[in-house]
C-alpha atoms as a PDB file:
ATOM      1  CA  UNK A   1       6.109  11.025  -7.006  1.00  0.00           C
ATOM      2  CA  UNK A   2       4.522   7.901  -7.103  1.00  0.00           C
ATOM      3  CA  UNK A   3       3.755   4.783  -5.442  1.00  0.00           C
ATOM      4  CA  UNK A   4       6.455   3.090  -7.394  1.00  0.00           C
ATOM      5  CA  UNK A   5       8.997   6.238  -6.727  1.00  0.00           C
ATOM      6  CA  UNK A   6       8.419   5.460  -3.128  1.00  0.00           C
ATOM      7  CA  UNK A   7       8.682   2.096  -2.796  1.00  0.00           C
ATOM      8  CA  UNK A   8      12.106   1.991  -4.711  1.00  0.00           C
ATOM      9  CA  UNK A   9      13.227   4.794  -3.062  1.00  0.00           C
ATOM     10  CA  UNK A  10      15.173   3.038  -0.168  1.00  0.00           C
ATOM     11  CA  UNK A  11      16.988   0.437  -2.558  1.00  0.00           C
ATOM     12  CA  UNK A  12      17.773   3.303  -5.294  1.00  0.00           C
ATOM     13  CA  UNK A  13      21.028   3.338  -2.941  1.00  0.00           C
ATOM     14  CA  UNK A  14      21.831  -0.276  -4.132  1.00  0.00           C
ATOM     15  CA  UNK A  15      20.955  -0.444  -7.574  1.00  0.00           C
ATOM     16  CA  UNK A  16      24.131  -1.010  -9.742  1.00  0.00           C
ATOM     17  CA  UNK A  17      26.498  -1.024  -6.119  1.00  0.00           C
ATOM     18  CA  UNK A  18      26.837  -4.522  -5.112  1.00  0.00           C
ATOM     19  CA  UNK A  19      29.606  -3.255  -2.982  1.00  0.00           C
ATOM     20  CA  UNK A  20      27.009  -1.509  -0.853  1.00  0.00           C
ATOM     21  CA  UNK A  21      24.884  -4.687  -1.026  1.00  0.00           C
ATOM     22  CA  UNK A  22      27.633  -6.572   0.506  1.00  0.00           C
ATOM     23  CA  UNK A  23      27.806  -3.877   3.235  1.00  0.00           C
ATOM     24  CA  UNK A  24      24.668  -4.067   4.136  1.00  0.00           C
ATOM     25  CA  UNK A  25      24.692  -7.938   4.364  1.00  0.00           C
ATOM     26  CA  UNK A  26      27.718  -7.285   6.966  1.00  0.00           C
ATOM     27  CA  UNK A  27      25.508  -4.481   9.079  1.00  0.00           C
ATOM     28  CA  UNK A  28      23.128  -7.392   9.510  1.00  0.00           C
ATOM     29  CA  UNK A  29      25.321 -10.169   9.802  1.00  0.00           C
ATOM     30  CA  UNK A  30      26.910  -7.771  13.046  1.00  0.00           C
ATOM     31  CA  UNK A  31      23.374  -7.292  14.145  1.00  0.00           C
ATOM     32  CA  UNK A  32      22.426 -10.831  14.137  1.00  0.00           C
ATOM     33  CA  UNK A  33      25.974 -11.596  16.237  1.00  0.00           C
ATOM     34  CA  UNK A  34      24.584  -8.798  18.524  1.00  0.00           C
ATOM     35  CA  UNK A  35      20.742  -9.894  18.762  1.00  0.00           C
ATOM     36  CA  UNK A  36      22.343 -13.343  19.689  1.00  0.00           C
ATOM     37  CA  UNK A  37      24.326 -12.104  22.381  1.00  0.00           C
ATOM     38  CA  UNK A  38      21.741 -10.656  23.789  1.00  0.00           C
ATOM     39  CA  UNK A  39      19.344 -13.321  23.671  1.00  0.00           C
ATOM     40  CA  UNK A  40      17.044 -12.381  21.321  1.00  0.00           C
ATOM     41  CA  UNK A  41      15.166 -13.684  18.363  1.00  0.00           C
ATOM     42  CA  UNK A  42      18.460 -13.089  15.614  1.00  0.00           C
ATOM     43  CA  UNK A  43      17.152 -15.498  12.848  1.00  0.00           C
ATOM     44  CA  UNK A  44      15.178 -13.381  11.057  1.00  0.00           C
ATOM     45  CA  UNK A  45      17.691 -10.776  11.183  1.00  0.00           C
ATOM     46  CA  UNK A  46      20.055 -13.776   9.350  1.00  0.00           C
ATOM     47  CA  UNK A  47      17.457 -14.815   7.054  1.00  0.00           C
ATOM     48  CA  UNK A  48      17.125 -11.110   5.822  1.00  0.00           C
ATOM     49  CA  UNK A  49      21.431 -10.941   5.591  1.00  0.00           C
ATOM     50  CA  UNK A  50      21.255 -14.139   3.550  1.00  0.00           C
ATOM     51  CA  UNK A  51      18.578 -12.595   1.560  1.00  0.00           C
ATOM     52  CA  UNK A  52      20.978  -9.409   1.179  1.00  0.00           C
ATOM     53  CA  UNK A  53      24.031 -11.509   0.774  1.00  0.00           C
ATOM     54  CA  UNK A  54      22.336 -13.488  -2.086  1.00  0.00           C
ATOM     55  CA  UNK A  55      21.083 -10.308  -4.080  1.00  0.00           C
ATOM     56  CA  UNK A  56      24.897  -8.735  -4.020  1.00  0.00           C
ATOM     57  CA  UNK A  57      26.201 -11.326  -6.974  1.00  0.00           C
ATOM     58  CA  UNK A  58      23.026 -10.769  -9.038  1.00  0.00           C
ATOM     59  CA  UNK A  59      23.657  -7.456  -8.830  1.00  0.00           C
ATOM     60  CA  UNK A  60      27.489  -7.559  -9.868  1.00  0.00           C
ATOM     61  CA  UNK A  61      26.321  -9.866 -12.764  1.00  0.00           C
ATOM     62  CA  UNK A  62      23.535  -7.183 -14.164  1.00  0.00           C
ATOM     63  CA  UNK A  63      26.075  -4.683 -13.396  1.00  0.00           C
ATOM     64  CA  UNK A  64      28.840  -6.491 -15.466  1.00  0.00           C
ATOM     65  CA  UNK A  65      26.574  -6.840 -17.737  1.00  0.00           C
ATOM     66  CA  UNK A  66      25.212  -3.838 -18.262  1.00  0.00           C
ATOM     67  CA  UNK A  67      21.196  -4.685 -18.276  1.00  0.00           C
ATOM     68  CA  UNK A  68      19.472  -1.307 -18.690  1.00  0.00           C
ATOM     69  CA  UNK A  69      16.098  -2.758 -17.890  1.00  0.00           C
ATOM     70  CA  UNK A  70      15.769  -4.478 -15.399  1.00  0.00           C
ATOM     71  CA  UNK A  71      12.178  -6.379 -14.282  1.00  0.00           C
ATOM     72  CA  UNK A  72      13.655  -8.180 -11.833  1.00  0.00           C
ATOM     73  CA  UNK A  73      13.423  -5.145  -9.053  1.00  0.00           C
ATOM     74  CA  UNK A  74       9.886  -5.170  -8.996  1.00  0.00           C
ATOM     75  CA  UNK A  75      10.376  -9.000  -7.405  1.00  0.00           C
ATOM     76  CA  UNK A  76      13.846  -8.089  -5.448  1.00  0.00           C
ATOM     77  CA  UNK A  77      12.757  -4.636  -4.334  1.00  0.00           C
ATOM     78  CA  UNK A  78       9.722  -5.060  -2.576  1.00  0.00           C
ATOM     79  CA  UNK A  79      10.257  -9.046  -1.101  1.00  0.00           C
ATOM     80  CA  UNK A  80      13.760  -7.632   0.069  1.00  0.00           C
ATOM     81  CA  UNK A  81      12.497  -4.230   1.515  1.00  0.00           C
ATOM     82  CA  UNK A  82       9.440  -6.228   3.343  1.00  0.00           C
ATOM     83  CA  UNK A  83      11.697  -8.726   4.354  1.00  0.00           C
ATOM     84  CA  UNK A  84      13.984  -6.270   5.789  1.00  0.00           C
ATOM     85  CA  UNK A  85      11.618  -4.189   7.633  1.00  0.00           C
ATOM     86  CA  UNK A  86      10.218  -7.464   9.052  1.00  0.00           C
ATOM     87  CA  UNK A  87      12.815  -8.843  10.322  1.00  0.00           C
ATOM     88  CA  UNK A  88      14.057  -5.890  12.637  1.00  0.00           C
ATOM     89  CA  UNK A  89      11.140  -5.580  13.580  1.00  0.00           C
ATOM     90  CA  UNK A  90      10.957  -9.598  14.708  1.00  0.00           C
ATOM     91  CA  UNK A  91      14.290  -9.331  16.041  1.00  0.00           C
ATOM     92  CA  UNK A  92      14.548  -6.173  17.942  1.00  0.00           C
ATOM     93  CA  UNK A  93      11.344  -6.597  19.579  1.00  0.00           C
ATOM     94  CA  UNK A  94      11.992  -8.041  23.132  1.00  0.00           C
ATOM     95  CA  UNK A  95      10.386 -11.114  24.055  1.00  0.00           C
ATOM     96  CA  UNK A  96       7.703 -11.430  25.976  1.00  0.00           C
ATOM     97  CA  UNK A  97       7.965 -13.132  29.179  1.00  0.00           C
ATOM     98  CA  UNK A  98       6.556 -16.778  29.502  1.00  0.00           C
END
């Protein structure tokens, strides 16, 4: 397995499901609501379910489409999968008192 193998490997689940795109844009969109409740920092967990939310049509359209090969994941995969990892991190760290 390679480096390539394992960075893809966590949005191999989403490639070709835009259904389970949408999901996960709702799982974070819920976890931003909850963040917010709470008090914490919850925009980055909304920038990374816009980023999610946006990706879902793209993928219906290459999915409708039927693009076998498809250069745009090396972009979408890694920005998205850095962005995601990110922004829990940001936002379910507490914040430090001032």
């Amino acid at each position: 397995m390679g480096c390539l193998d394992l960075l893809f490997l966590p949005l191999e689940a989403f490639v070709w499901h835009p259904e389970r795109i949408f999901l996960m844009a709702g799982v974070l969109c819920l976890l931003f609501l909850l963040l917010h409740w709470l008090r914490r920092r919850a925009w980055p967990v909304l920038s990374v379910a816009i980023a999610w939310g946006l990706w879902a049509p793209w993928e219906a359209y290459c999915k409708a489409g039927g693009f076998n090969i498809r250069i745009d994941l090396f972009l979408i995969g890694p920005v998205l999968l850095i962005a995601t990892i990110g922004g829990l991190i940001v936002g379910l760290t507490p914040r430090s008192p001032d």
